[in-house]
PDB file of N, CA and C in Angstrom:
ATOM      1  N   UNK A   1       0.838  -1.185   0.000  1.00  0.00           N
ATOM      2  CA  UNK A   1       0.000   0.000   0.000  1.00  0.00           C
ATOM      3  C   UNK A   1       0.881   1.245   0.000  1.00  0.00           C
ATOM      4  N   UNK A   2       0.456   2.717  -0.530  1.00  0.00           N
ATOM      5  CA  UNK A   2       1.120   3.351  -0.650  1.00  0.00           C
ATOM      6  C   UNK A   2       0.873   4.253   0.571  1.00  0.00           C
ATOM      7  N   UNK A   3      -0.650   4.320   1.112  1.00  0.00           N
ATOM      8  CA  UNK A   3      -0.674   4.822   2.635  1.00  0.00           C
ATOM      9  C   UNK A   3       0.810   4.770   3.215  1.00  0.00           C
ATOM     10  N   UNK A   4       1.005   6.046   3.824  1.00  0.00           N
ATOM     11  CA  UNK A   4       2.160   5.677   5.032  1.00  0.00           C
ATOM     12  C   UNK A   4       1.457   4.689   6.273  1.00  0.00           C
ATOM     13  N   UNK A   5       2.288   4.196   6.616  1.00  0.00           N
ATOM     14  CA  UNK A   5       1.933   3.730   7.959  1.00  0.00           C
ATOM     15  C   UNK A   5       1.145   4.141   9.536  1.00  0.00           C
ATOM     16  N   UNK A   6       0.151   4.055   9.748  1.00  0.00           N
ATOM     17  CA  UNK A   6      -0.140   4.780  10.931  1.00  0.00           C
ATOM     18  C   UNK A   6      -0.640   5.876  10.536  1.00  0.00           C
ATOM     19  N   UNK A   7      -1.173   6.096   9.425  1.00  0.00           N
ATOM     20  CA  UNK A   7      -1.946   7.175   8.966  1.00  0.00           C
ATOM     21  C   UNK A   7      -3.499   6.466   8.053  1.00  0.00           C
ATOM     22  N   UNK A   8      -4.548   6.888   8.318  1.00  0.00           N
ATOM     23  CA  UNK A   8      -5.418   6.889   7.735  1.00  0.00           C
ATOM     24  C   UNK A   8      -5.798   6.862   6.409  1.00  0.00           C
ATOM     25  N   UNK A   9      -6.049   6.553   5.370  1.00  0.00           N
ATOM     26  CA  UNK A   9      -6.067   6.889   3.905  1.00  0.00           C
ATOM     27  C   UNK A   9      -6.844   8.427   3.665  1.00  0.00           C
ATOM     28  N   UNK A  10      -8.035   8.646   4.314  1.00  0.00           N
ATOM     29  CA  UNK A  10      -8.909   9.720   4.551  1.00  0.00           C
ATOM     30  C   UNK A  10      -8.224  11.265   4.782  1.00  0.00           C
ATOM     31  N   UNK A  11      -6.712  10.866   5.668  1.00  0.00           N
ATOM     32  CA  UNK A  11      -5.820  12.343   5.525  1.00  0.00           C
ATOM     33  C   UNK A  11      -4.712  12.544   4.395  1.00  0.00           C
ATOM     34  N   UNK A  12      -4.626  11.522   3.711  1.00  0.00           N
ATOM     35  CA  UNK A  12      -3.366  11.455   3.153  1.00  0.00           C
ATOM     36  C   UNK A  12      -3.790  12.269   1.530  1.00  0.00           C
ATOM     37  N   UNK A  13      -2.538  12.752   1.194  1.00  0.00           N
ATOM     38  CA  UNK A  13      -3.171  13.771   0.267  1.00  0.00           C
ATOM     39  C   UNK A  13      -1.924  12.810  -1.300  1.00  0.00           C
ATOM     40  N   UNK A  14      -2.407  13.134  -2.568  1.00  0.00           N
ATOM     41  CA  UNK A  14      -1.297  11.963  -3.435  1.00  0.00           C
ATOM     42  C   UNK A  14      -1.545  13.319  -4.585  1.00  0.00           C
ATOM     43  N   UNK A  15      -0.394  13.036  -5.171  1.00  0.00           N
ATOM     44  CA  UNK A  15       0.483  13.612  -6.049  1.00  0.00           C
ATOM     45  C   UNK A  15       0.912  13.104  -6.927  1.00  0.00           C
ATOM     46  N   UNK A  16       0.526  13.105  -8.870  1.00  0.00           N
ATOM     47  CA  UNK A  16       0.803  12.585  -9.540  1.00  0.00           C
ATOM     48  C   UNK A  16       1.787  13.697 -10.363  1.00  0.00           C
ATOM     49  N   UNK A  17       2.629  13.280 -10.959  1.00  0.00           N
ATOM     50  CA  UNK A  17       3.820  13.954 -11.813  1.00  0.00           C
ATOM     51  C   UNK A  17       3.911  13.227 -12.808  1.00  0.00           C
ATOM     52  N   UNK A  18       3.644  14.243 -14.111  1.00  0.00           N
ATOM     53  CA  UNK A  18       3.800  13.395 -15.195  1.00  0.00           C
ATOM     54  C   UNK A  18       4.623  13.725 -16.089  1.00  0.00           C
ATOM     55  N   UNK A  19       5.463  12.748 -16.762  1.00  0.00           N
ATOM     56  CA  UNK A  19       6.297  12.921 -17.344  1.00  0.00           C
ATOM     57  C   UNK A  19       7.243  12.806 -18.665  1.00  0.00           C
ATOM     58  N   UNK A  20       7.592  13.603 -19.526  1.00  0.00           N
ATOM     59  CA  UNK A  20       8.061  13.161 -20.694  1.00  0.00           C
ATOM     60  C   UNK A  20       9.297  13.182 -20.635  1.00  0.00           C
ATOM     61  N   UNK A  21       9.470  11.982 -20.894  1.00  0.00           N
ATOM     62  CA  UNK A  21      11.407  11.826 -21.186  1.00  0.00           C
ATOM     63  C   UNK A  21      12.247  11.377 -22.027  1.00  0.00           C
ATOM     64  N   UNK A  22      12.674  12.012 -22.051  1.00  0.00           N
ATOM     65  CA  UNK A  22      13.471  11.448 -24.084  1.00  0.00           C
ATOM     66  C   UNK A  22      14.041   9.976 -23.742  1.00  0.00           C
ATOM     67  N   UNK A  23      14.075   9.116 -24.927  1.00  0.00           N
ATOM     68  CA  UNK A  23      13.927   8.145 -24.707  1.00  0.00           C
ATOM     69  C   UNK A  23      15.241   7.144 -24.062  1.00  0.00           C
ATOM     70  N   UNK A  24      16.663   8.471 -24.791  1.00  0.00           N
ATOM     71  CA  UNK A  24      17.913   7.658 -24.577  1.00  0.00           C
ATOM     72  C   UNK A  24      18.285   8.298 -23.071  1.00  0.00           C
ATOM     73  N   UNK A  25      17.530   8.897 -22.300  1.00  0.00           N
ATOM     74  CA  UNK A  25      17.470   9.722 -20.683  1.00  0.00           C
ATOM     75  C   UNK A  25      16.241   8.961 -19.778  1.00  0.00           C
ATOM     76  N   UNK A  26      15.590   7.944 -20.156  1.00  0.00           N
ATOM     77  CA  UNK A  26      14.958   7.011 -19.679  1.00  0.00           C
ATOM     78  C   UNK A  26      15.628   6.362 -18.745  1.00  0.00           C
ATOM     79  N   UNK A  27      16.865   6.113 -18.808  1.00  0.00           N
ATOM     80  CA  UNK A  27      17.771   5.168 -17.790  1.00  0.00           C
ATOM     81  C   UNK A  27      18.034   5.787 -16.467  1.00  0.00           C
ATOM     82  N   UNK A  28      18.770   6.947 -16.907  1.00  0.00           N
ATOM     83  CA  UNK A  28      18.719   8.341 -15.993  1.00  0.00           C
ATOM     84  C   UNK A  28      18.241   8.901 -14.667  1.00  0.00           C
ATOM     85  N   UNK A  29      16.751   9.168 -15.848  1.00  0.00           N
ATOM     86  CA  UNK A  29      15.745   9.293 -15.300  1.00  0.00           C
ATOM     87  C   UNK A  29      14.972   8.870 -13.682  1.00  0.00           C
ATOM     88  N   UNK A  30      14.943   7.252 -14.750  1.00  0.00           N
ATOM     89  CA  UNK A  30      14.045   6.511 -13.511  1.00  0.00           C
ATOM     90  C   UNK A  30      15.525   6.053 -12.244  1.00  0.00           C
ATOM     91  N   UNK A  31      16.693   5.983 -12.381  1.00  0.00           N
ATOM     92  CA  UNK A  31      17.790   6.239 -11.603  1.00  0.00           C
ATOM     93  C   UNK A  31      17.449   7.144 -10.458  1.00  0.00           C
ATOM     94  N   UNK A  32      17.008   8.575 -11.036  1.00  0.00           N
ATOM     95  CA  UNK A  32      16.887   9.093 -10.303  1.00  0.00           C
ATOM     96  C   UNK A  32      15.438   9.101  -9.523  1.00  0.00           C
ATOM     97  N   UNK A  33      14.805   8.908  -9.554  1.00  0.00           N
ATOM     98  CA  UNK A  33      13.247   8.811  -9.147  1.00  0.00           C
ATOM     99  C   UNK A  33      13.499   7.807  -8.058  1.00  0.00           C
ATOM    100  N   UNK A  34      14.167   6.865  -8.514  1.00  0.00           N
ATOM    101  CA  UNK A  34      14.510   5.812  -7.718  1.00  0.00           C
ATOM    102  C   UNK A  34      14.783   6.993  -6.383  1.00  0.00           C
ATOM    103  N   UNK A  35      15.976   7.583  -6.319  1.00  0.00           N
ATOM    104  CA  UNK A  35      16.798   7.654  -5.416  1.00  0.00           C
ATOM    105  C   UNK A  35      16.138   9.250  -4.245  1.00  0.00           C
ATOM    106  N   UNK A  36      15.025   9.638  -5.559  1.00  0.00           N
ATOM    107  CA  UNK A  36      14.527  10.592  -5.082  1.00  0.00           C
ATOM    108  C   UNK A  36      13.137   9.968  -3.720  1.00  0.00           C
ATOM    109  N   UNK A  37      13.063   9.056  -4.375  1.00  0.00           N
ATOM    110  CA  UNK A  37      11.633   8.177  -3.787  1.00  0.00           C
ATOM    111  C   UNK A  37      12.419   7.833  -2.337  1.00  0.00           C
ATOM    112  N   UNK A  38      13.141   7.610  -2.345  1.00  0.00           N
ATOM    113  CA  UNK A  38      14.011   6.855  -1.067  1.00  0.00           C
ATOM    114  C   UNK A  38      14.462   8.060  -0.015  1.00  0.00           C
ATOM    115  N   UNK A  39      14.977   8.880  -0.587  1.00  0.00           N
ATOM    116  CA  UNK A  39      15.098  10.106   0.285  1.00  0.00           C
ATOM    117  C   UNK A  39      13.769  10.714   1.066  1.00  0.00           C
ATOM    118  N   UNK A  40      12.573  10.702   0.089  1.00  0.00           N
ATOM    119  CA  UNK A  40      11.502  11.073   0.610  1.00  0.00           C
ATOM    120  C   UNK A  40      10.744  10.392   1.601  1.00  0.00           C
ATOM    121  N   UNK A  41      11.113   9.161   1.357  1.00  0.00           N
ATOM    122  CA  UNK A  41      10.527   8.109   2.515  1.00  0.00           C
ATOM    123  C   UNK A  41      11.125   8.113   3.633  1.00  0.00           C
ATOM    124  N   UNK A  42      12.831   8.222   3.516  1.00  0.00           N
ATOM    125  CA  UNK A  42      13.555   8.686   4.449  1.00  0.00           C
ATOM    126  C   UNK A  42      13.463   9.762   5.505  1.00  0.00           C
ATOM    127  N   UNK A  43      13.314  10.755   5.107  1.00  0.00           N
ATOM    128  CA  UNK A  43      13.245  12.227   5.585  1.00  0.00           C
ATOM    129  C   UNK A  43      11.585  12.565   6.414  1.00  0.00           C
ATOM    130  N   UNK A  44      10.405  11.871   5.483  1.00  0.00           N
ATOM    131  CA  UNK A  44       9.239  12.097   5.877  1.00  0.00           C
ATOM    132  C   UNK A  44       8.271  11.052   6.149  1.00  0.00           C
ATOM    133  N   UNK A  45       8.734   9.870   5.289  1.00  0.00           N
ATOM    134  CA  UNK A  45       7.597   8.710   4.843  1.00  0.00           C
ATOM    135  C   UNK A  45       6.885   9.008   4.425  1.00  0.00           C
ATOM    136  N   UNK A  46       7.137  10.146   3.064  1.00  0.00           N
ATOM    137  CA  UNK A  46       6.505   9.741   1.784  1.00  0.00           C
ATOM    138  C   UNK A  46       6.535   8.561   0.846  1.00  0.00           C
ATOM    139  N   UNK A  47       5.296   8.212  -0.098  1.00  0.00           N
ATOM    140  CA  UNK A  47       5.310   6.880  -0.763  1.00  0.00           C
ATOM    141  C   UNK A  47       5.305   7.011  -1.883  1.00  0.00           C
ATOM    142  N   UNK A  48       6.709   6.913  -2.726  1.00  0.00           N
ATOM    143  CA  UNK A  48       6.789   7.307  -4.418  1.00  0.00           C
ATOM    144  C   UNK A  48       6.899   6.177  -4.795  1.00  0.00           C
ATOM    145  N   UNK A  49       6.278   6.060  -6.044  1.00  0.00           N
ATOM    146  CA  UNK A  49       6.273   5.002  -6.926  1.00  0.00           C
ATOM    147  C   UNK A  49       6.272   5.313  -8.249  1.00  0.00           C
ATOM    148  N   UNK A  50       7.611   5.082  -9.538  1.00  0.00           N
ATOM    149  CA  UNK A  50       7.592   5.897 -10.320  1.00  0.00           C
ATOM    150  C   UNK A  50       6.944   4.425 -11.272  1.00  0.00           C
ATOM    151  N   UNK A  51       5.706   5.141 -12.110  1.00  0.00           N
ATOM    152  CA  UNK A  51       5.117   4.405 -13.054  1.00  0.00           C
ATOM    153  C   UNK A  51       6.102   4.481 -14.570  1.00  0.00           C
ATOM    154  N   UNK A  52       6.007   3.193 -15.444  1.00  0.00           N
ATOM    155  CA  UNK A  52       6.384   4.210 -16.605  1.00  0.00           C
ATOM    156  C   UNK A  52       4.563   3.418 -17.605  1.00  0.00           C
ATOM    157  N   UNK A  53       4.578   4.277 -18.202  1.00  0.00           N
ATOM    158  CA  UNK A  53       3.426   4.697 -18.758  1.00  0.00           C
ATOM    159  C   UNK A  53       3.786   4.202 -20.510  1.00  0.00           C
ATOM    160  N   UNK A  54       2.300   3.971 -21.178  1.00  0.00           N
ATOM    161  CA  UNK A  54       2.631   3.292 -22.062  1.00  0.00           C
ATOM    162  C   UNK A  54       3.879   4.779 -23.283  1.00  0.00           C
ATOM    163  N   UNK A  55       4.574   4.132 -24.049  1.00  0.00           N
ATOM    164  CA  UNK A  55       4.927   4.647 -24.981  1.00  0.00           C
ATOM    165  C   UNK A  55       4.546   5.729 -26.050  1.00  0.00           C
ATOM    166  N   UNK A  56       5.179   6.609 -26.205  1.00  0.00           N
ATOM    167  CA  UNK A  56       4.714   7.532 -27.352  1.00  0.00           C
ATOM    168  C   UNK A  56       5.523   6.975 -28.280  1.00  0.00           C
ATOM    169  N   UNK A  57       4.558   7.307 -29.005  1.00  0.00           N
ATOM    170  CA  UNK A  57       4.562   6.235 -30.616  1.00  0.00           C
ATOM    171  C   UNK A  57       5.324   7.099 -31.343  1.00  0.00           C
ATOM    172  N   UNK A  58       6.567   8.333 -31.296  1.00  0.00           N
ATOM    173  CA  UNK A  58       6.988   9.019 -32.017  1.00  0.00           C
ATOM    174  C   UNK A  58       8.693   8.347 -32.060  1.00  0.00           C
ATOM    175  N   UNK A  59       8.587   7.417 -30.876  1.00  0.00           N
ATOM    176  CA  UNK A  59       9.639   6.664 -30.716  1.00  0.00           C
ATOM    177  C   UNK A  59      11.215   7.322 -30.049  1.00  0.00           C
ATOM    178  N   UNK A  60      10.706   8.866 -29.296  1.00  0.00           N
ATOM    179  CA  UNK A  60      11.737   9.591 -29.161  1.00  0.00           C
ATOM    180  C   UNK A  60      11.588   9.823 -27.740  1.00  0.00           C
ATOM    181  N   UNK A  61      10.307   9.467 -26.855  1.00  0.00           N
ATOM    182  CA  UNK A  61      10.238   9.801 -25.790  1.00  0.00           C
ATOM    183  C   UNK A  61       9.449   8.572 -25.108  1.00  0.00           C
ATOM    184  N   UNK A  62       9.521   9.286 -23.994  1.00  0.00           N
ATOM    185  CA  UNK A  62       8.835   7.787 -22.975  1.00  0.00           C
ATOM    186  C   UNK A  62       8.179   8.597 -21.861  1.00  0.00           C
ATOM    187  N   UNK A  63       6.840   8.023 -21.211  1.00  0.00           N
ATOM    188  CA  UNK A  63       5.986   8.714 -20.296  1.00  0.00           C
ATOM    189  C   UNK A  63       6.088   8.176 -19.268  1.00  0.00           C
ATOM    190  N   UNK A  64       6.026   8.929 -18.110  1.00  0.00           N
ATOM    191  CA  UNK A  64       6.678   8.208 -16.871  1.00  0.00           C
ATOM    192  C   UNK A  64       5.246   9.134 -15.898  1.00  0.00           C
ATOM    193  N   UNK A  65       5.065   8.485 -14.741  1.00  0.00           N
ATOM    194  CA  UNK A  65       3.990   8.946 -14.057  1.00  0.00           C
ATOM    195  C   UNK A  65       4.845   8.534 -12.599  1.00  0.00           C
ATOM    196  N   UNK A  66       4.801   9.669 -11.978  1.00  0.00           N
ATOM    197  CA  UNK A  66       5.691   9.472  -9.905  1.00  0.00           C
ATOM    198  C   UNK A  66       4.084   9.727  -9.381  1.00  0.00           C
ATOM    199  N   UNK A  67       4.436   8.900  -8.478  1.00  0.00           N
ATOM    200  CA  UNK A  67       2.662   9.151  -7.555  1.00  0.00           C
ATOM    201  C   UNK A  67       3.179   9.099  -6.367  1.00  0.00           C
ATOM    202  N   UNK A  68       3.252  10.402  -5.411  1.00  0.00           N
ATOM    203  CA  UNK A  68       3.634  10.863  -4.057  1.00  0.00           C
ATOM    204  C   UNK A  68       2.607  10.170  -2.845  1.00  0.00           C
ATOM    205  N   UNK A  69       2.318   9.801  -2.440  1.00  0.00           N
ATOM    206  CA  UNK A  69       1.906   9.993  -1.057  1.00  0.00           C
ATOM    207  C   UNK A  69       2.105  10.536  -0.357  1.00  0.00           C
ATOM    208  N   UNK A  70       1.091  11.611   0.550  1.00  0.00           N
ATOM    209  CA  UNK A  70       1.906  12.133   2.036  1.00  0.00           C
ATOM    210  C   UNK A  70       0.762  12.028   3.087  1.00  0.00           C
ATOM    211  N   UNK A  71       1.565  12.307   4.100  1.00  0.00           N
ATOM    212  CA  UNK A  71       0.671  12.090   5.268  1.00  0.00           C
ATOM    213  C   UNK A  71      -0.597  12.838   5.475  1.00  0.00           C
ATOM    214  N   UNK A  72      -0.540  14.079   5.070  1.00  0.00           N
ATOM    215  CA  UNK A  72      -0.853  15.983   5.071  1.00  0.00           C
ATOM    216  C   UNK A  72      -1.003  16.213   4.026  1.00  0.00           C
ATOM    217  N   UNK A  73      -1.667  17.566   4.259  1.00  0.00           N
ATOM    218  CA  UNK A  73      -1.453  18.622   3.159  1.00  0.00           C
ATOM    219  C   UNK A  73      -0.192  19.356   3.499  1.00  0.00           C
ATOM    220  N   UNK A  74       0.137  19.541   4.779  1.00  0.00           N
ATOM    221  CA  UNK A  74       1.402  20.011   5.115  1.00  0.00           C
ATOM    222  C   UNK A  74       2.684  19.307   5.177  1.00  0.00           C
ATOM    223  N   UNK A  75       2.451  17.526   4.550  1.00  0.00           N
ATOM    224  CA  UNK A  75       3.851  17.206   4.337  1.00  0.00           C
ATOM    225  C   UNK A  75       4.038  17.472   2.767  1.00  0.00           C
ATOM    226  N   UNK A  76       2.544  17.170   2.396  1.00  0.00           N
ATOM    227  CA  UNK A  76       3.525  17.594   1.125  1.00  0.00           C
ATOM    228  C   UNK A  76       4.001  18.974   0.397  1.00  0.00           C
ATOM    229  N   UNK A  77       3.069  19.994   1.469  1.00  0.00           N
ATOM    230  CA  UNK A  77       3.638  21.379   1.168  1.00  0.00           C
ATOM    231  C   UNK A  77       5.446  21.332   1.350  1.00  0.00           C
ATOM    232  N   UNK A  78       5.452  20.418   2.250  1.00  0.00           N
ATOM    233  CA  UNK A  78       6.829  20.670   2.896  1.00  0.00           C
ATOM    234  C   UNK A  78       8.137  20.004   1.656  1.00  0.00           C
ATOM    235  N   UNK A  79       7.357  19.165   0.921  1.00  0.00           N
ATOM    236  CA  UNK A  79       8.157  18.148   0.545  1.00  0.00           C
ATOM    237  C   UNK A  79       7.855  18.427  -1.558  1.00  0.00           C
ATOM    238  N   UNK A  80       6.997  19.541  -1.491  1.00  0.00           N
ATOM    239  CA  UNK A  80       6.532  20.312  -2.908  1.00  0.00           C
ATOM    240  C   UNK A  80       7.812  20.644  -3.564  1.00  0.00           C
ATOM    241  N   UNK A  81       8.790  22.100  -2.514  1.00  0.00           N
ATOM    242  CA  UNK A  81       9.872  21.765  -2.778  1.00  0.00           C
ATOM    243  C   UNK A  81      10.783  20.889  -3.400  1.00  0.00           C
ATOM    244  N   UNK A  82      10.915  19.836  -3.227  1.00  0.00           N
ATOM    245  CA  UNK A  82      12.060  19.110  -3.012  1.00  0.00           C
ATOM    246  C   UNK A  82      11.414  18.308  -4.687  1.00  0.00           C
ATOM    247  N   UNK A  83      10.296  17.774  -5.141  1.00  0.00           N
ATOM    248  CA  UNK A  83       9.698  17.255  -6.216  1.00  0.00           C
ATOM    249  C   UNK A  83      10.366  18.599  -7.319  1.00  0.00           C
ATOM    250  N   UNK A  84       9.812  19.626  -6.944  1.00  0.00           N
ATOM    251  CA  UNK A  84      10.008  20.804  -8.155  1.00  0.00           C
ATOM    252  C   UNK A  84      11.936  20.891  -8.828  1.00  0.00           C
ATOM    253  N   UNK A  85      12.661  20.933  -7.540  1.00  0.00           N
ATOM    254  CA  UNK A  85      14.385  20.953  -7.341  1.00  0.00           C
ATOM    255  C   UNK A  85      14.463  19.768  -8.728  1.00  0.00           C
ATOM    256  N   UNK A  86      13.708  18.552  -7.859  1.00  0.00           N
ATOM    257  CA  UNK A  86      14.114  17.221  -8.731  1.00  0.00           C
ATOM    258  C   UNK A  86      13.883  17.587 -10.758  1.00  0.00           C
ATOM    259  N   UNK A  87      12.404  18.382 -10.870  1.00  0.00           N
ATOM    260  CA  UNK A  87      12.274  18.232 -12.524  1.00  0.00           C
ATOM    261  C   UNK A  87      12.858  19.276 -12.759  1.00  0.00           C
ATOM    262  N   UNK A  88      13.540  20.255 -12.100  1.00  0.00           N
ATOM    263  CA  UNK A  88      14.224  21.484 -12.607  1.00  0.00           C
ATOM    264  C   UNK A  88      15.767  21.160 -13.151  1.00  0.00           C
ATOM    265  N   UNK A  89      15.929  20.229 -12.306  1.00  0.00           N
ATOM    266  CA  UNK A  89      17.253  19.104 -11.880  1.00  0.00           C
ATOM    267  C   UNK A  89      17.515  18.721 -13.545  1.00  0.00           C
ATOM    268  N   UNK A  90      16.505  18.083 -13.854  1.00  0.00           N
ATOM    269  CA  UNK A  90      16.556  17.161 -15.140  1.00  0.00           C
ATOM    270  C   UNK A  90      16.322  18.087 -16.162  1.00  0.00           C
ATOM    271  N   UNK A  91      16.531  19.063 -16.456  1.00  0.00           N
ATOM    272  CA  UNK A  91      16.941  19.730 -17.811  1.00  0.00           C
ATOM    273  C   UNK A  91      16.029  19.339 -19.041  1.00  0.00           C
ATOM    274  N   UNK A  92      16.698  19.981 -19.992  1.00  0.00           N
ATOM    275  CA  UNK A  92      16.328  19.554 -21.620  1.00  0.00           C
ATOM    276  C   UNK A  92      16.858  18.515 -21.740  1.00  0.00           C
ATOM    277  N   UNK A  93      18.019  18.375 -20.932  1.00  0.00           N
ATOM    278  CA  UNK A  93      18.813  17.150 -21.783  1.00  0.00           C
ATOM    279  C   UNK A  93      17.970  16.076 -21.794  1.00  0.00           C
ATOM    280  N   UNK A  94      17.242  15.770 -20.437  1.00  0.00           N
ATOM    281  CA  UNK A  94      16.225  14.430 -19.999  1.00  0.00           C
ATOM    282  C   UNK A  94      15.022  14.298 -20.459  1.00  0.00           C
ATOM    283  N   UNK A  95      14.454  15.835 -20.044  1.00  0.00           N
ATOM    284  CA  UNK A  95      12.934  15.559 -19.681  1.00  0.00           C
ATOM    285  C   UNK A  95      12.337  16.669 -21.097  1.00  0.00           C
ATOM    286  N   UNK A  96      11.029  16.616 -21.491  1.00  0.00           N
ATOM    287  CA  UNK A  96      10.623  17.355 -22.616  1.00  0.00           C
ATOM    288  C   UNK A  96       9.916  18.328 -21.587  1.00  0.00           C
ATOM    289  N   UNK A  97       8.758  17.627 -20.814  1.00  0.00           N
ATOM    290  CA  UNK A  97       7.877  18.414 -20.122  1.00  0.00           C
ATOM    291  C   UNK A  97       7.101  17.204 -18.763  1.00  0.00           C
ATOM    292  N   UNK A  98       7.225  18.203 -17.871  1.00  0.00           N
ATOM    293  CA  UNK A  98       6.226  17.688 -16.598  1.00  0.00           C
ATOM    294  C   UNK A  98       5.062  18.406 -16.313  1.00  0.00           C
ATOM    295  N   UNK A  99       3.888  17.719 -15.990  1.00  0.00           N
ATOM    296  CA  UNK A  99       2.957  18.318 -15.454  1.00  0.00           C
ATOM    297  C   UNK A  99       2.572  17.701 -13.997  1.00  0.00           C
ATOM    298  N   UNK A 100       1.876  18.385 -12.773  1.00  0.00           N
ATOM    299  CA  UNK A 100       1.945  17.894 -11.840  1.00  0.00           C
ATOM    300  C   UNK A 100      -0.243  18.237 -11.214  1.00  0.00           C
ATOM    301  N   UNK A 101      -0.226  17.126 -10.796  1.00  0.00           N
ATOM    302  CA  UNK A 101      -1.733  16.892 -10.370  1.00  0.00           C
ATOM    303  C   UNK A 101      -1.578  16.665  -8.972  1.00  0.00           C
ATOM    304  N   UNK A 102      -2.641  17.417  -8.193  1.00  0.00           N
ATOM    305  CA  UNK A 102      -2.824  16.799  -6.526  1.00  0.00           C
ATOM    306  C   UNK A 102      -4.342  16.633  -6.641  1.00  0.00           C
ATOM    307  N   UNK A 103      -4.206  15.346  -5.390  1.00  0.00           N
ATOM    308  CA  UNK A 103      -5.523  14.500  -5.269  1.00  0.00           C
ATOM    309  C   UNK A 103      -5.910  14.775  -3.493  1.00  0.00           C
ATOM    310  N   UNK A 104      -7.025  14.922  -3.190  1.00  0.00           N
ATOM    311  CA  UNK A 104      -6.478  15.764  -2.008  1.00  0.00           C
ATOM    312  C   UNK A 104      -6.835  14.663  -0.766  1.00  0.00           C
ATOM    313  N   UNK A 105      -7.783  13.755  -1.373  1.00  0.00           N
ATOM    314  CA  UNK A 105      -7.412  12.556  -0.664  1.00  0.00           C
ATOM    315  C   UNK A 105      -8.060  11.643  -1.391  1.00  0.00           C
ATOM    316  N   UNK A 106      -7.152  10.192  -0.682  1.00  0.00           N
ATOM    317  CA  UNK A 106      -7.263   9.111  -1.631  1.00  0.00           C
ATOM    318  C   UNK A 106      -8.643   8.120  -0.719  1.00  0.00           C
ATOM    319  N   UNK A 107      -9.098   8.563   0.527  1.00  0.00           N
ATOM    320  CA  UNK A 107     -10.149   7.465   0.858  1.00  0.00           C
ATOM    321  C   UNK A 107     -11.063   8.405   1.649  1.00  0.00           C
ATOM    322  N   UNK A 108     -12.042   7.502   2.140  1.00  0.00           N
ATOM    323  CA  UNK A 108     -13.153   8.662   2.887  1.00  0.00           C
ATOM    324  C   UNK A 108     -13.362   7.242   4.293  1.00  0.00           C
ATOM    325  N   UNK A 109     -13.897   8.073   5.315  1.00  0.00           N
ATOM    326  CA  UNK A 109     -13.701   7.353   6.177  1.00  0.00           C
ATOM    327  C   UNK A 109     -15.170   7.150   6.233  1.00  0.00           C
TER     328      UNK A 109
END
């Protein structure tokens, strides 16, 4: 489950990031997501899970979807930061374009 632990589904607020990434920065990429996901769990026990998403058929890029979990609305204010650093991080060289969605909660009690 992507719930943190010891938290309710009803408070937890999720965060989708979506993503285009050129195709030969795919490796990169999810490298880093990896390592970004781990820090975040670290620091807060946030729950990233980087999707990759079906293919664009132009054969030059690849769609990738990160889905945040947080405890709050105030962890992930806290932790908004640190997502934005990451796609600013990845340049032209990687990424074409991100867009970012919040869900403000994932269950109802």
């Amino acid at each position: 489950s992507l719930v943190p632990p010891g938290v309710g589904a009803e408070a937890c607020v999720a965060q989708m990031v979506d993503l285009t990434v050129k195709a030969d920065g795919l490796a990169a990429v999810l490298t880093a997501l990896a390592s970004l996901g781990r820090d975040l769990k670290a620091e807060d026990g946030v729950h990233c899970l980087p999707l990759q998403q079906e293919e664009v058929f132009d054969g030059h890029k690849e769609s990738l979807r990160l889905v945040c979990v947080y405890s709050s609305v105030a962890c992930m204010g806290k932790n908004t930061g640190k997502i934005n650093a990451f796609l600013q991080g990845l340049g032209d060289k990687l990424a074409d374009k991100a867009t970012q969605t919040v869900y403000n909660v994932l269950g109802t009690s």
